[in-house]
C-alpha atoms as a PDB file:
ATOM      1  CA  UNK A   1     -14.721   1.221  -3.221  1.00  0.00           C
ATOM      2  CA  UNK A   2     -12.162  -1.431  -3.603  1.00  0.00           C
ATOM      3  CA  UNK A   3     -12.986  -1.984  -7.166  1.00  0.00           C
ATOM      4  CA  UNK A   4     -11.965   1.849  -7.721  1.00  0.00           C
ATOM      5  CA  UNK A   5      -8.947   1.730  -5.836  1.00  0.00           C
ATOM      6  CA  UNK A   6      -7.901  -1.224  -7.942  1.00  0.00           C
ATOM      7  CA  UNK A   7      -8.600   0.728 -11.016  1.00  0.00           C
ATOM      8  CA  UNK A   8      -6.449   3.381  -9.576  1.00  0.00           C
ATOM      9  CA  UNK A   9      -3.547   1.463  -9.244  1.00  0.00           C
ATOM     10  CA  UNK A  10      -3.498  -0.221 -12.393  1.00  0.00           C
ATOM     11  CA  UNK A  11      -4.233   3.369 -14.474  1.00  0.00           C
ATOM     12  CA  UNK A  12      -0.986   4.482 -11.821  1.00  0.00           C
ATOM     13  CA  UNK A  13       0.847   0.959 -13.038  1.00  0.00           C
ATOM     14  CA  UNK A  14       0.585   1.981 -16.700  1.00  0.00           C
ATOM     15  CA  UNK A  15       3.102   4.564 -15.862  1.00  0.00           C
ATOM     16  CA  UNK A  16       5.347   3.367 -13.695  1.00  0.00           C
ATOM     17  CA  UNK A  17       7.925   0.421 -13.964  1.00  0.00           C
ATOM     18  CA  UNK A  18       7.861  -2.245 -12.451  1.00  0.00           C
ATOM     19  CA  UNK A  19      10.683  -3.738 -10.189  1.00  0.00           C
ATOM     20  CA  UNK A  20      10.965  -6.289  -8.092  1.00  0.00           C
ATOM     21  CA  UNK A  21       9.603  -4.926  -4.440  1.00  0.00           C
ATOM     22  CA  UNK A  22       9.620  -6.404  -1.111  1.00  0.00           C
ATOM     23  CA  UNK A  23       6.287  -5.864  -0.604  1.00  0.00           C
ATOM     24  CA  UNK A  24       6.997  -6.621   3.579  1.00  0.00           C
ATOM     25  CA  UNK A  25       9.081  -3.596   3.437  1.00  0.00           C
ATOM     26  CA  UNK A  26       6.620  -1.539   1.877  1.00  0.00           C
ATOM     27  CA  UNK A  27       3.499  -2.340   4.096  1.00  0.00           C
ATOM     28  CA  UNK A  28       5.443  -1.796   7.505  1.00  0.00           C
ATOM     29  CA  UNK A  29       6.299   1.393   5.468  1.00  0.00           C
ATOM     30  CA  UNK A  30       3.271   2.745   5.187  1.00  0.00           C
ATOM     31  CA  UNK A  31       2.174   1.366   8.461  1.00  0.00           C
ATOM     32  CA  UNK A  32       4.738   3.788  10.047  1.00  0.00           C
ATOM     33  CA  UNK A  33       3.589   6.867   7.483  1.00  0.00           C
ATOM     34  CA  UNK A  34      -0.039   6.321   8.796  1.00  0.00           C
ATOM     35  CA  UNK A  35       0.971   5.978  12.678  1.00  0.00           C
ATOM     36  CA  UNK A  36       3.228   8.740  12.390  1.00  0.00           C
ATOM     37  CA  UNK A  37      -0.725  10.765  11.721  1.00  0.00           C
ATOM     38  CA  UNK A  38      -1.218   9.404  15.171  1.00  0.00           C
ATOM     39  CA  UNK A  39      -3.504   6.423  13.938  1.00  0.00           C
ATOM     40  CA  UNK A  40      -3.386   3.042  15.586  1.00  0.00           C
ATOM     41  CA  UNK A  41      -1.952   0.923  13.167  1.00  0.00           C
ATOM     42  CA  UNK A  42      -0.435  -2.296  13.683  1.00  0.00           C
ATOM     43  CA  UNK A  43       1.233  -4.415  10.643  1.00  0.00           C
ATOM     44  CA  UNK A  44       1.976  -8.348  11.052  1.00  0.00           C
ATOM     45  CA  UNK A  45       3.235 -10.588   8.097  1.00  0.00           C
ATOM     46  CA  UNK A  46       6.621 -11.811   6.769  1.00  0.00           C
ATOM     47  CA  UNK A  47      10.007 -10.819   6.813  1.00  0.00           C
ATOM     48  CA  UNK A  48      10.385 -10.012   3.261  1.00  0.00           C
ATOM     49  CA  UNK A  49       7.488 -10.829   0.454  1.00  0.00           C
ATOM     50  CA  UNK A  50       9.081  -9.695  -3.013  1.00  0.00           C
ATOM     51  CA  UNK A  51       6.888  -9.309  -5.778  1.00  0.00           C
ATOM     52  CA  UNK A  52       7.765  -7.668  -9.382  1.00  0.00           C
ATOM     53  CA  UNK A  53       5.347  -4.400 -10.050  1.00  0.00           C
ATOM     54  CA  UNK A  54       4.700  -0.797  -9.494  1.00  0.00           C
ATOM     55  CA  UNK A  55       5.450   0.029  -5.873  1.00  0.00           C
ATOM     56  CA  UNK A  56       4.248   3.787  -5.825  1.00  0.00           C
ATOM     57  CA  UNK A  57       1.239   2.747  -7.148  1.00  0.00           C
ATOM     58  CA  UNK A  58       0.720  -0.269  -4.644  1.00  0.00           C
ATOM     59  CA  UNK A  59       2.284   1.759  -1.700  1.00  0.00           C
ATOM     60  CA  UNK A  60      -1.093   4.436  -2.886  1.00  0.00           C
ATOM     61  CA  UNK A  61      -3.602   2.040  -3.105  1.00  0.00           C
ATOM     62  CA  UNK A  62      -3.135   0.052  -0.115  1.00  0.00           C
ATOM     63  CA  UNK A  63      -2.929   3.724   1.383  1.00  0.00           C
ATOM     64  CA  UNK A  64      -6.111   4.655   0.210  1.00  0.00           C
ATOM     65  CA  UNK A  65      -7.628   0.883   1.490  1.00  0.00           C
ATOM     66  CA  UNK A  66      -6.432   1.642   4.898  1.00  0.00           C
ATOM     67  CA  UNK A  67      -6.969   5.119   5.342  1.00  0.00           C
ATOM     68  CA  UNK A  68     -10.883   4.311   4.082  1.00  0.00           C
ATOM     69  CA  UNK A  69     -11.019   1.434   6.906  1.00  0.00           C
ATOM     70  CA  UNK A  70      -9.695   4.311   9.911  1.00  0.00           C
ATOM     71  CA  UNK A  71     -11.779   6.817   8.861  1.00  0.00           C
ATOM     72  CA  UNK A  72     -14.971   4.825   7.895  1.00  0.00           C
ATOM     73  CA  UNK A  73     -13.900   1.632  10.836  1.00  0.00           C
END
């Protein structure tokens, strides 16, 4: 499963520019978009983590790796 969802993201990377992200920013992000389902999320980690790539396509696959490990535990 995690070997696809890498695949994803890079095939989603192709496409996409990349720009320097704050990847912090974008996890507690998307820990808000999946708690506002009502899921229990809870995100821990540094201020600010910036990292040059494609941040749609990390925002989806670390979407897809978390929404896998509610539904499946």
């Amino acid at each position: 499963m995690l070997d696809s969802t890498l695949a994803l993201a890079r095939d989603d990377a192709r496409d996409e520019p990349r720009t320097l992200t704050d990847l912090a920013a974008l996890v507690d992000s998307l820990c808000d978009d999946i708690a506002d389902t009502g899921a229990d999320v809870s995100c821990t980690g540094p201020d600010s983590l910036p990292y040059n790539c494609a941040p749609g396509a990390i925002k989806r696959a670390l979407g897809n790796i978390v929404s896998k490990a509610i539904k499946y535990g």
